[in-house]
PDB file of N, CA and C in Angstrom:
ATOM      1  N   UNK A   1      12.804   1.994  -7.286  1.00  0.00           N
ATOM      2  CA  UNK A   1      11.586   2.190  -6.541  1.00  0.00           C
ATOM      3  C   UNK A   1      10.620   1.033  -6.783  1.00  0.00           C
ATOM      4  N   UNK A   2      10.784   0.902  -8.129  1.00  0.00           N
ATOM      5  CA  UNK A   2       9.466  -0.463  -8.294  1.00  0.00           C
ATOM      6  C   UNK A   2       9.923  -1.862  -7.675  1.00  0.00           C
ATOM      7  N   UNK A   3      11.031  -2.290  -7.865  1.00  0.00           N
ATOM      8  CA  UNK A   3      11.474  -3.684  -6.761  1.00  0.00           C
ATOM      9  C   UNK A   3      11.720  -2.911  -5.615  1.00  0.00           C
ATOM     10  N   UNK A   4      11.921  -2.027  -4.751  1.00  0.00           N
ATOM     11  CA  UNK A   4      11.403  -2.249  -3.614  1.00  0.00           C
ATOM     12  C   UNK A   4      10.222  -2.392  -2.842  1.00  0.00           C
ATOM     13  N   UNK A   5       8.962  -1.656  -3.698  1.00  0.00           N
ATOM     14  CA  UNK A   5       7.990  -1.297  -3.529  1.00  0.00           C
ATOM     15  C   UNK A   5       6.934  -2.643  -4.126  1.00  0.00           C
ATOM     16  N   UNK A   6       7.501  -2.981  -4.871  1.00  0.00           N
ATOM     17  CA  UNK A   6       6.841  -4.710  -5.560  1.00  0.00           C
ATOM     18  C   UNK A   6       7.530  -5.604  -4.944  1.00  0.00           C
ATOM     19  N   UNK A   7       8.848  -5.556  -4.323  1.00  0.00           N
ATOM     20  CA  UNK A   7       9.400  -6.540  -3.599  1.00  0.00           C
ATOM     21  C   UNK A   7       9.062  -6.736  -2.485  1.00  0.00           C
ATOM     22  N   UNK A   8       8.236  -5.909  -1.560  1.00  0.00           N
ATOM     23  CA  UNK A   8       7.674  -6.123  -0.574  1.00  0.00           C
ATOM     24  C   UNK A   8       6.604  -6.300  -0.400  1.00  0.00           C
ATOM     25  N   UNK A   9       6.531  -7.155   0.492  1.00  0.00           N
ATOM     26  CA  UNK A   9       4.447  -8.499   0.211  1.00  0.00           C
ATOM     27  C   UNK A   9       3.448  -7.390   0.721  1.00  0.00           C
ATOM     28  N   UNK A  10       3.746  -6.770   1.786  1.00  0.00           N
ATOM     29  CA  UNK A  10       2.892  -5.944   2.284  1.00  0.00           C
ATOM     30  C   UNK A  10       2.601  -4.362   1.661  1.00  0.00           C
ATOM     31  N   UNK A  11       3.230  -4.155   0.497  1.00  0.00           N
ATOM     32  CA  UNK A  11       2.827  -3.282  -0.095  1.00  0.00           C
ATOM     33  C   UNK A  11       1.712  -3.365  -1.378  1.00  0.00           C
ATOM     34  N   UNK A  12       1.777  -4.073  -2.219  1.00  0.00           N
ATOM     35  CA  UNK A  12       0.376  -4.839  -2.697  1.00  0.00           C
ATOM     36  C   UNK A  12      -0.678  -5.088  -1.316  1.00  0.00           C
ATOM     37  N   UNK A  13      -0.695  -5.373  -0.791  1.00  0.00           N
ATOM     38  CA  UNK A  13      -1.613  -5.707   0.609  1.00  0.00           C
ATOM     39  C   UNK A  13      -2.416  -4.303   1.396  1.00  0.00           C
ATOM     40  N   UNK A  14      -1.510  -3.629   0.891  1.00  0.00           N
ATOM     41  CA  UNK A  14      -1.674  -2.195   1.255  1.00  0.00           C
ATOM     42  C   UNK A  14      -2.192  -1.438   0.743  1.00  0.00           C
ATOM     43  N   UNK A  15      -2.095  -1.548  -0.270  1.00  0.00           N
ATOM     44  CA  UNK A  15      -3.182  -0.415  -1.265  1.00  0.00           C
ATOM     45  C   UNK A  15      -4.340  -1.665  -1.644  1.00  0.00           C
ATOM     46  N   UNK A  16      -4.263  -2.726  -1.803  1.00  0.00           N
ATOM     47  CA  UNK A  16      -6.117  -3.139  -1.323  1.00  0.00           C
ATOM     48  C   UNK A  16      -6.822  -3.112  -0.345  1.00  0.00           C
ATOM     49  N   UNK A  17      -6.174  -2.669   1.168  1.00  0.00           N
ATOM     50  CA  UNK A  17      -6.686  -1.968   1.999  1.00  0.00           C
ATOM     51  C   UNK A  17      -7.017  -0.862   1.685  1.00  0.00           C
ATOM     52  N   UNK A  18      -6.324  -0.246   1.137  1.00  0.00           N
ATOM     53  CA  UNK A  18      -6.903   1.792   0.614  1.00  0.00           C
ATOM     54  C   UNK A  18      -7.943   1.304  -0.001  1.00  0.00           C
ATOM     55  N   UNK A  19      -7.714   0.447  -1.066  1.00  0.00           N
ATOM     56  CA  UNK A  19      -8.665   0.040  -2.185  1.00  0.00           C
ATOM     57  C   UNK A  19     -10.394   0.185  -2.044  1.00  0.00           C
ATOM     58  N   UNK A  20     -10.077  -0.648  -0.420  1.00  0.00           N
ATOM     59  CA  UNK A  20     -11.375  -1.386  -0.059  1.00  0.00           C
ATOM     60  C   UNK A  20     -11.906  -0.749   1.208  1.00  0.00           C
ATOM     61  N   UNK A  21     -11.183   1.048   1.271  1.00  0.00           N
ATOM     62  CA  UNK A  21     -11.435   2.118   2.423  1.00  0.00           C
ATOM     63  C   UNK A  21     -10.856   1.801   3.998  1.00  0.00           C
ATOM     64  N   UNK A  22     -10.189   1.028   3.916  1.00  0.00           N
ATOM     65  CA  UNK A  22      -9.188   0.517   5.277  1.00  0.00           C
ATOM     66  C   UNK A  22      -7.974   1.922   5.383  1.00  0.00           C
ATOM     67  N   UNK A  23      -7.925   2.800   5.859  1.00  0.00           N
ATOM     68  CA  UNK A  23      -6.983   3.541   5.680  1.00  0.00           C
ATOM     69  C   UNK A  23      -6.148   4.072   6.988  1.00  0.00           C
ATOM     70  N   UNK A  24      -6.486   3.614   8.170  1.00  0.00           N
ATOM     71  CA  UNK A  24      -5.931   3.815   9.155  1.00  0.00           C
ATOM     72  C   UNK A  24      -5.423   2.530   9.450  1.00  0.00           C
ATOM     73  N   UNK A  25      -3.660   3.115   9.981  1.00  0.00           N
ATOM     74  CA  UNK A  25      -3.036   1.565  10.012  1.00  0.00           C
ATOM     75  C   UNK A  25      -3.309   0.360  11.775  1.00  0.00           C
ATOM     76  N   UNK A  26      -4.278   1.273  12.330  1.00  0.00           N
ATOM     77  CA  UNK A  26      -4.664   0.164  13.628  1.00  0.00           C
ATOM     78  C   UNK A  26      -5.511  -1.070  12.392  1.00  0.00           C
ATOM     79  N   UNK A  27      -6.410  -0.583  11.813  1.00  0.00           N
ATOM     80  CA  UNK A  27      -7.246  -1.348  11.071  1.00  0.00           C
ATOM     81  C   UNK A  27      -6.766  -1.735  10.104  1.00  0.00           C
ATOM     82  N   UNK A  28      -5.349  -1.438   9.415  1.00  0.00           N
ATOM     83  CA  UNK A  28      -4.905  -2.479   9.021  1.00  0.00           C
ATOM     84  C   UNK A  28      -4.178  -3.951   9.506  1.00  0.00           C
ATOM     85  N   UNK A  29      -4.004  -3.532  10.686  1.00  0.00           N
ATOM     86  CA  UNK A  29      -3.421  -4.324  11.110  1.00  0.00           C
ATOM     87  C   UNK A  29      -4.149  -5.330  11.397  1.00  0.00           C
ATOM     88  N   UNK A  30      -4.938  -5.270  12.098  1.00  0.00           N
ATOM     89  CA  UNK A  30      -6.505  -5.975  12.435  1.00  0.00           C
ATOM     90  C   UNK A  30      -7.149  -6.605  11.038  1.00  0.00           C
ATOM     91  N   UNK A  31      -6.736  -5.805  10.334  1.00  0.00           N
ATOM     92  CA  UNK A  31      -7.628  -6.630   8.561  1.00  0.00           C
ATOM     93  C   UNK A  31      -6.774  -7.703   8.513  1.00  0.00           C
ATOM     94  N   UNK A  32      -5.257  -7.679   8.542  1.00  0.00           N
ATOM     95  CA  UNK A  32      -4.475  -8.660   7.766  1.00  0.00           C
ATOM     96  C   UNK A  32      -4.196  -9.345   8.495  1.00  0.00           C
ATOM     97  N   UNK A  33      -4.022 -10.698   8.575  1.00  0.00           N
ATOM     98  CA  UNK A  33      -3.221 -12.193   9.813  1.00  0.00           C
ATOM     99  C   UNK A  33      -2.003 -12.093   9.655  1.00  0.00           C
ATOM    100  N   UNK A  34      -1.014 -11.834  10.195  1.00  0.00           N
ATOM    101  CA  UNK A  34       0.398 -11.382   9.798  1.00  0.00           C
ATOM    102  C   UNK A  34       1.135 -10.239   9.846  1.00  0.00           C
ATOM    103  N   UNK A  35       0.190  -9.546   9.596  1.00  0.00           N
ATOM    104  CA  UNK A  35       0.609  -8.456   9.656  1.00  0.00           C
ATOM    105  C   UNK A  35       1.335  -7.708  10.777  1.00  0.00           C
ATOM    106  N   UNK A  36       1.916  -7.170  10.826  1.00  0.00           N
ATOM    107  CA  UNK A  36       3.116  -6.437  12.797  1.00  0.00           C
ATOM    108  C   UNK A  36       2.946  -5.131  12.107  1.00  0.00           C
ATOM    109  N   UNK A  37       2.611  -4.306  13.234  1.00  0.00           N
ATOM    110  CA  UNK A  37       2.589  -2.903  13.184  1.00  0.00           C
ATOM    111  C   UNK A  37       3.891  -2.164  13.417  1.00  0.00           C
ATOM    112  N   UNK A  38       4.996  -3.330  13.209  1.00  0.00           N
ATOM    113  CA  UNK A  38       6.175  -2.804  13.165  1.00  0.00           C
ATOM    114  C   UNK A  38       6.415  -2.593  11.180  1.00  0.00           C
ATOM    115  N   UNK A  39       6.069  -3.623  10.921  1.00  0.00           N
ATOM    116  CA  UNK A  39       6.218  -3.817   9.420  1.00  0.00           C
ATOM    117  C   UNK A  39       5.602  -3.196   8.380  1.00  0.00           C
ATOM    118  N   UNK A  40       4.290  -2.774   9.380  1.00  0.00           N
ATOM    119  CA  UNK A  40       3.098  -2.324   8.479  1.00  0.00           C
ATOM    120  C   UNK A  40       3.757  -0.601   8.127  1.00  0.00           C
ATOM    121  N   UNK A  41       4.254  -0.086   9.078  1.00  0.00           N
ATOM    122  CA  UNK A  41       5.044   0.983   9.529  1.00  0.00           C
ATOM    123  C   UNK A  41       6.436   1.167   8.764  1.00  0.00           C
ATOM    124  N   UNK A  42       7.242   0.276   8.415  1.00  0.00           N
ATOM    125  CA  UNK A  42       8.311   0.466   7.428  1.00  0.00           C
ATOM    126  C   UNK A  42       7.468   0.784   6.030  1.00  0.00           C
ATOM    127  N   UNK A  43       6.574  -0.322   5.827  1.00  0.00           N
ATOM    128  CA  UNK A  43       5.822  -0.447   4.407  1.00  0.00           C
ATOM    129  C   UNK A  43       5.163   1.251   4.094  1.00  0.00           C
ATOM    130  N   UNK A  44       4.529   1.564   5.040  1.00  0.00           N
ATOM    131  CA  UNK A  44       3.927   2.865   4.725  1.00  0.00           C
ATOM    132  C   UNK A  44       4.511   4.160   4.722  1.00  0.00           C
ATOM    133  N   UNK A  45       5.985   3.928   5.688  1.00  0.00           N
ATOM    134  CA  UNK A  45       6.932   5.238   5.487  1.00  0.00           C
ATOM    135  C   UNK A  45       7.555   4.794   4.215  1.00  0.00           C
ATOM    136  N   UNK A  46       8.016   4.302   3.733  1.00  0.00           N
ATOM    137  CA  UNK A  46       8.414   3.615   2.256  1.00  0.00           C
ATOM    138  C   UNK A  46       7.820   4.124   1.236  1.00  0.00           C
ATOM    139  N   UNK A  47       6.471   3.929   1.312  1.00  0.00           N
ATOM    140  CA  UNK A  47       5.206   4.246   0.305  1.00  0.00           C
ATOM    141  C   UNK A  47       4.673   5.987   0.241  1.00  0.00           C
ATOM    142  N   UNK A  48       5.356   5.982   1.689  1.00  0.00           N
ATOM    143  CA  UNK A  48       5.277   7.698   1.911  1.00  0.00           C
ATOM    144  C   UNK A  48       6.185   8.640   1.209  1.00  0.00           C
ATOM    145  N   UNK A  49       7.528   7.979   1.146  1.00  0.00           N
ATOM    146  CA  UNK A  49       8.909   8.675   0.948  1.00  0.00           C
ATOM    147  C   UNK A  49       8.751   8.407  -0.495  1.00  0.00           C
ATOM    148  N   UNK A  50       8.451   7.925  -1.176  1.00  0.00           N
ATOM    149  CA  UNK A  50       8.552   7.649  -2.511  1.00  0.00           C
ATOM    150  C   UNK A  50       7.224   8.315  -2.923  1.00  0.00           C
ATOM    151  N   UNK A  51       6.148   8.980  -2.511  1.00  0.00           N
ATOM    152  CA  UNK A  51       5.180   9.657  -3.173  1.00  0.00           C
ATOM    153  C   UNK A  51       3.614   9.023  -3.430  1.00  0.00           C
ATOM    154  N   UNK A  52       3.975   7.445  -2.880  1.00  0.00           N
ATOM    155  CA  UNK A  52       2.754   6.877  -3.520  1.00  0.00           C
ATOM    156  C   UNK A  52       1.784   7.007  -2.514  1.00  0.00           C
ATOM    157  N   UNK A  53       1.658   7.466  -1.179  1.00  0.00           N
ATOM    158  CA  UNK A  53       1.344   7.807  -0.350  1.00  0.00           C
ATOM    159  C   UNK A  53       1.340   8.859   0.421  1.00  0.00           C
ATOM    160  N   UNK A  54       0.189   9.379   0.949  1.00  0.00           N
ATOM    161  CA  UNK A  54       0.254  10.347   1.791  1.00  0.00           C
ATOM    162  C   UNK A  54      -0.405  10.599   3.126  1.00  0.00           C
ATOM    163  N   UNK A  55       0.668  10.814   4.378  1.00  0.00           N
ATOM    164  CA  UNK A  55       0.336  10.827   5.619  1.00  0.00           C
ATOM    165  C   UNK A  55      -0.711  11.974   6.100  1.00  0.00           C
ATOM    166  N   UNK A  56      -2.015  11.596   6.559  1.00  0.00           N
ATOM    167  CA  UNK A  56      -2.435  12.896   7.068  1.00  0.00           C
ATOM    168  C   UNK A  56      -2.393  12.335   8.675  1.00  0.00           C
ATOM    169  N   UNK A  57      -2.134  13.508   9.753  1.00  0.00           N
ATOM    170  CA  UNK A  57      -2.315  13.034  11.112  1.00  0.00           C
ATOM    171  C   UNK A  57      -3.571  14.313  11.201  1.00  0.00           C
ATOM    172  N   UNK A  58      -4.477  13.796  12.350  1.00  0.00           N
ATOM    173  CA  UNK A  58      -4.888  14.875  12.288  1.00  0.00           C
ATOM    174  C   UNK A  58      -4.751  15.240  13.710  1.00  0.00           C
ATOM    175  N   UNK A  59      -5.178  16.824  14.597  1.00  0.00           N
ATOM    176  CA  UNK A  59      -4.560  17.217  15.705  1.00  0.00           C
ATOM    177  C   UNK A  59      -5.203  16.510  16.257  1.00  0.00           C
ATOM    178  N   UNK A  60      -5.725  15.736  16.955  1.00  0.00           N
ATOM    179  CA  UNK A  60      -6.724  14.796  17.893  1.00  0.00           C
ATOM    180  C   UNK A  60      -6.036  14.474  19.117  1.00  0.00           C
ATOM    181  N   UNK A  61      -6.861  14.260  20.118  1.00  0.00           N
ATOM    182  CA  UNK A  61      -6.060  13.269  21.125  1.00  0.00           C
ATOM    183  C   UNK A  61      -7.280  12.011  21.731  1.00  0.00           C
ATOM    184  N   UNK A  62      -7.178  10.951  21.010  1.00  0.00           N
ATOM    185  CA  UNK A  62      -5.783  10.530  20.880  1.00  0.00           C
ATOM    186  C   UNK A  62      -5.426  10.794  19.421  1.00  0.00           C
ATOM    187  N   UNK A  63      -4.492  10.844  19.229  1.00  0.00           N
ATOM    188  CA  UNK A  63      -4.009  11.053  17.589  1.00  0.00           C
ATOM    189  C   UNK A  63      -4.595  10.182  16.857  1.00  0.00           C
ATOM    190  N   UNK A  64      -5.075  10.550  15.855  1.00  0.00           N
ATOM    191  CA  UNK A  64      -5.729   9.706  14.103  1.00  0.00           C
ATOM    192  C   UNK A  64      -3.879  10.365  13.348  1.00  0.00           C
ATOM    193  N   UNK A  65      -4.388   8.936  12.287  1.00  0.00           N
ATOM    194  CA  UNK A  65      -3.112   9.104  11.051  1.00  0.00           C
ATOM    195  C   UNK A  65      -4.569   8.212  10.156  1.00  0.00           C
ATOM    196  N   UNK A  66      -4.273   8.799   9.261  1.00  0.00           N
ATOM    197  CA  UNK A  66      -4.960   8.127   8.133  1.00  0.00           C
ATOM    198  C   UNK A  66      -3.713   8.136   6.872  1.00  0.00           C
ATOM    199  N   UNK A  67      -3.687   7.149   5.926  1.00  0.00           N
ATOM    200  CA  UNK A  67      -3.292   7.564   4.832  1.00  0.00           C
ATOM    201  C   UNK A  67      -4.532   7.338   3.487  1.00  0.00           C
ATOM    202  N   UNK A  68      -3.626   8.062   2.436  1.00  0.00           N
ATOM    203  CA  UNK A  68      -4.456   8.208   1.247  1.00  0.00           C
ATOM    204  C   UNK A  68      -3.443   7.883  -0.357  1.00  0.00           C
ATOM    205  N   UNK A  69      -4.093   7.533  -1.412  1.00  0.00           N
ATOM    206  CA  UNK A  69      -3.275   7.076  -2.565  1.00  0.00           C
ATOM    207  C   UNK A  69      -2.760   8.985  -2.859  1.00  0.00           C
ATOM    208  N   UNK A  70      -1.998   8.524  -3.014  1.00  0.00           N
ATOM    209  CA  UNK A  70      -1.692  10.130  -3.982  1.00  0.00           C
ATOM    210  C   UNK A  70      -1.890  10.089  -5.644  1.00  0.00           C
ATOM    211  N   UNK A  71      -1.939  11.172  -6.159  1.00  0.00           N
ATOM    212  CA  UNK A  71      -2.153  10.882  -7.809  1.00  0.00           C
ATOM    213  C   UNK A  71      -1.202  10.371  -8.556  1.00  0.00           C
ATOM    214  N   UNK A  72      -0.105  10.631  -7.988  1.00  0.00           N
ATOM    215  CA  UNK A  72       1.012   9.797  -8.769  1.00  0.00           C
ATOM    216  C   UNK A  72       1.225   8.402  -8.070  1.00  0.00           C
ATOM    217  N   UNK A  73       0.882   7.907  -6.912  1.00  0.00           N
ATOM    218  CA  UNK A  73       0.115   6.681  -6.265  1.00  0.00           C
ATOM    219  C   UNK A  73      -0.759   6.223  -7.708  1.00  0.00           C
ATOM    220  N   UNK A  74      -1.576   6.889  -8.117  1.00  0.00           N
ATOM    221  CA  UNK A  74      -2.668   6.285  -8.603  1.00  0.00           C
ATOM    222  C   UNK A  74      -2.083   5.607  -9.703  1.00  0.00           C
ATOM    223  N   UNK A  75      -1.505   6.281 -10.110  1.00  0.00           N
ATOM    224  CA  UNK A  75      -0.689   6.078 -11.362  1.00  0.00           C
ATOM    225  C   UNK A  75       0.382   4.568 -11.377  1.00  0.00           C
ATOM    226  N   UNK A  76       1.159   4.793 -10.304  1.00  0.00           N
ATOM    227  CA  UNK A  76       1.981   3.743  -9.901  1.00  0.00           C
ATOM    228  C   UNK A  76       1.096   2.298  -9.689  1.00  0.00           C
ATOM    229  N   UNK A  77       0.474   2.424  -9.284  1.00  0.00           N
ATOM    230  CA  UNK A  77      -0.574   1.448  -9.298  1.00  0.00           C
ATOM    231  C   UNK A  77      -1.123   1.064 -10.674  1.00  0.00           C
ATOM    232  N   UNK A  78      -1.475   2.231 -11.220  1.00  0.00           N
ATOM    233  CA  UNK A  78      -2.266   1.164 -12.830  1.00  0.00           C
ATOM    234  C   UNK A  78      -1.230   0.441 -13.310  1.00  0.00           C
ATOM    235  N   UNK A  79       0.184   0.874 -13.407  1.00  0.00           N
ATOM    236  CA  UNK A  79       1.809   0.238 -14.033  1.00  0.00           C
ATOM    237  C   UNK A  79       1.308  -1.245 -13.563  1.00  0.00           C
ATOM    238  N   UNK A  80       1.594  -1.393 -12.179  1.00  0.00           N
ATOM    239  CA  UNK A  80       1.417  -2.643 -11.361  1.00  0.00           C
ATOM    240  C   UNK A  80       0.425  -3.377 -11.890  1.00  0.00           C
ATOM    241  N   UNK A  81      -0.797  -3.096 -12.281  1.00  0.00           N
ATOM    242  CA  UNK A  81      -2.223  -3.993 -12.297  1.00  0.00           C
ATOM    243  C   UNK A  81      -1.697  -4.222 -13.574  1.00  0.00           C
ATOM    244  N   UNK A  82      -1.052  -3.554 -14.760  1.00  0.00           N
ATOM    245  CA  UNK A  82      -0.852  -4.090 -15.719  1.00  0.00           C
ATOM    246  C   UNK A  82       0.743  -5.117 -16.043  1.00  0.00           C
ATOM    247  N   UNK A  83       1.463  -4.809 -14.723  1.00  0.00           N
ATOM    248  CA  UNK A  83       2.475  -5.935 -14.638  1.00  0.00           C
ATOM    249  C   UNK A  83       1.651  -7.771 -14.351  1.00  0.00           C
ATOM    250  N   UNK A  84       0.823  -6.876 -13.704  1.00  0.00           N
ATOM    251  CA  UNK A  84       0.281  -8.470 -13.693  1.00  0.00           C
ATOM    252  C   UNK A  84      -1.023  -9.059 -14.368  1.00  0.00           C
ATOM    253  N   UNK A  85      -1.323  -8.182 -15.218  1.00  0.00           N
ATOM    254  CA  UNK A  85      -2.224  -8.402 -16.580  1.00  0.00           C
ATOM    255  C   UNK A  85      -1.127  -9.548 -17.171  1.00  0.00           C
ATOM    256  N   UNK A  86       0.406  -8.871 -17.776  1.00  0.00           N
ATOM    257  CA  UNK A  86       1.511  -9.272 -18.404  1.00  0.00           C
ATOM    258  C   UNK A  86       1.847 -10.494 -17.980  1.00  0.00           C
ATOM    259  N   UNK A  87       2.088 -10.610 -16.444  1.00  0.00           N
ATOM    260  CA  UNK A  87       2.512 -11.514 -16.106  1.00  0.00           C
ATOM    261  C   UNK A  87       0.965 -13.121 -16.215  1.00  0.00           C
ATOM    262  N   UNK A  88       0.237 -12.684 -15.950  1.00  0.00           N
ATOM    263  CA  UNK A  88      -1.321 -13.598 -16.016  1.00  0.00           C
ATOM    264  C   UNK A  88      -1.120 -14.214 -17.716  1.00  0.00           C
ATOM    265  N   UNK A  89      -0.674 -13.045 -18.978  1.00  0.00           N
ATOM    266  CA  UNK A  89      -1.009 -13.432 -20.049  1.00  0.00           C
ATOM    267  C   UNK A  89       0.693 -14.545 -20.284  1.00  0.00           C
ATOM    268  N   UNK A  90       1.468 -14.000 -19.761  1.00  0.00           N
ATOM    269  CA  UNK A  90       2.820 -14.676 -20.322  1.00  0.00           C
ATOM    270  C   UNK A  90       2.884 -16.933 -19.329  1.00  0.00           C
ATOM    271  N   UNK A  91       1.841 -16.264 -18.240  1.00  0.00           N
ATOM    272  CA  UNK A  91       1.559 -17.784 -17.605  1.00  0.00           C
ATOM    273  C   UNK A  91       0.534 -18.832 -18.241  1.00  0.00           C
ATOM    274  N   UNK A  92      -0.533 -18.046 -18.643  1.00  0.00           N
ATOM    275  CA  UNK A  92      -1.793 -18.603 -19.548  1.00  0.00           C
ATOM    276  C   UNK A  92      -0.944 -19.142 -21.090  1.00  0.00           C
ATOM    277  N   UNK A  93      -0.149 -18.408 -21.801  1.00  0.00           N
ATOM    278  CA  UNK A  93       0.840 -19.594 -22.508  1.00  0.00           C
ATOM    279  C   UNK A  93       1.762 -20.312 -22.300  1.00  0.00           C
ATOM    280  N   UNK A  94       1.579 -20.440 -21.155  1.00  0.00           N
ATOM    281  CA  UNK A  94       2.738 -21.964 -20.944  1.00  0.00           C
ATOM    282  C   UNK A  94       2.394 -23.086 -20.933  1.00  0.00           C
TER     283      UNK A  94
END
């Protein structure tokens, strides 16, 4: 789960959108240069199926989807910020 989920660019990219209250994926798409709402869409069913995420739609028309971190999201995430604490301290001695 963690190299797929760290192996893909747009998943870091993705939760600093949650981060920074971007949570609907039209507006992500629109936040990031690069970004395809085809891709953005693998990344978030990915992030969905594995727990770190969670889909709300709500009944609307036109339809809203928002997503949100989940608590074990939250969690998965501190791991990460401290992979790259690790990785920052193991580059600063070279």
């Amino acid at each position: 789960m963690v190299e797929t989920i760290y192996g893909c660019k747009w998943s870091l990219t993705v939760y600093q959108l949650l981060a920074s209250g971007i949570n609907r994926p039209g507006e992500m798409v629109r936040s990031v240069e690069g970004l395809t709402t085809k891709v953005l869409n693998q990344c978030l069913k990915r992030n969905t199926e594995f727990g770190i995420l969670e889909r709300i739609s709500y009944n609307e028309v036109p339809p809203r989807v928002e997503y949100k971190v989940t608590e074990f999201g939250e969690k998965f995430m501190s791991v990460l910020d401290e992979l790259e604490n690790l990785q920052r301290a193991i580059e600063n001695k070279i």
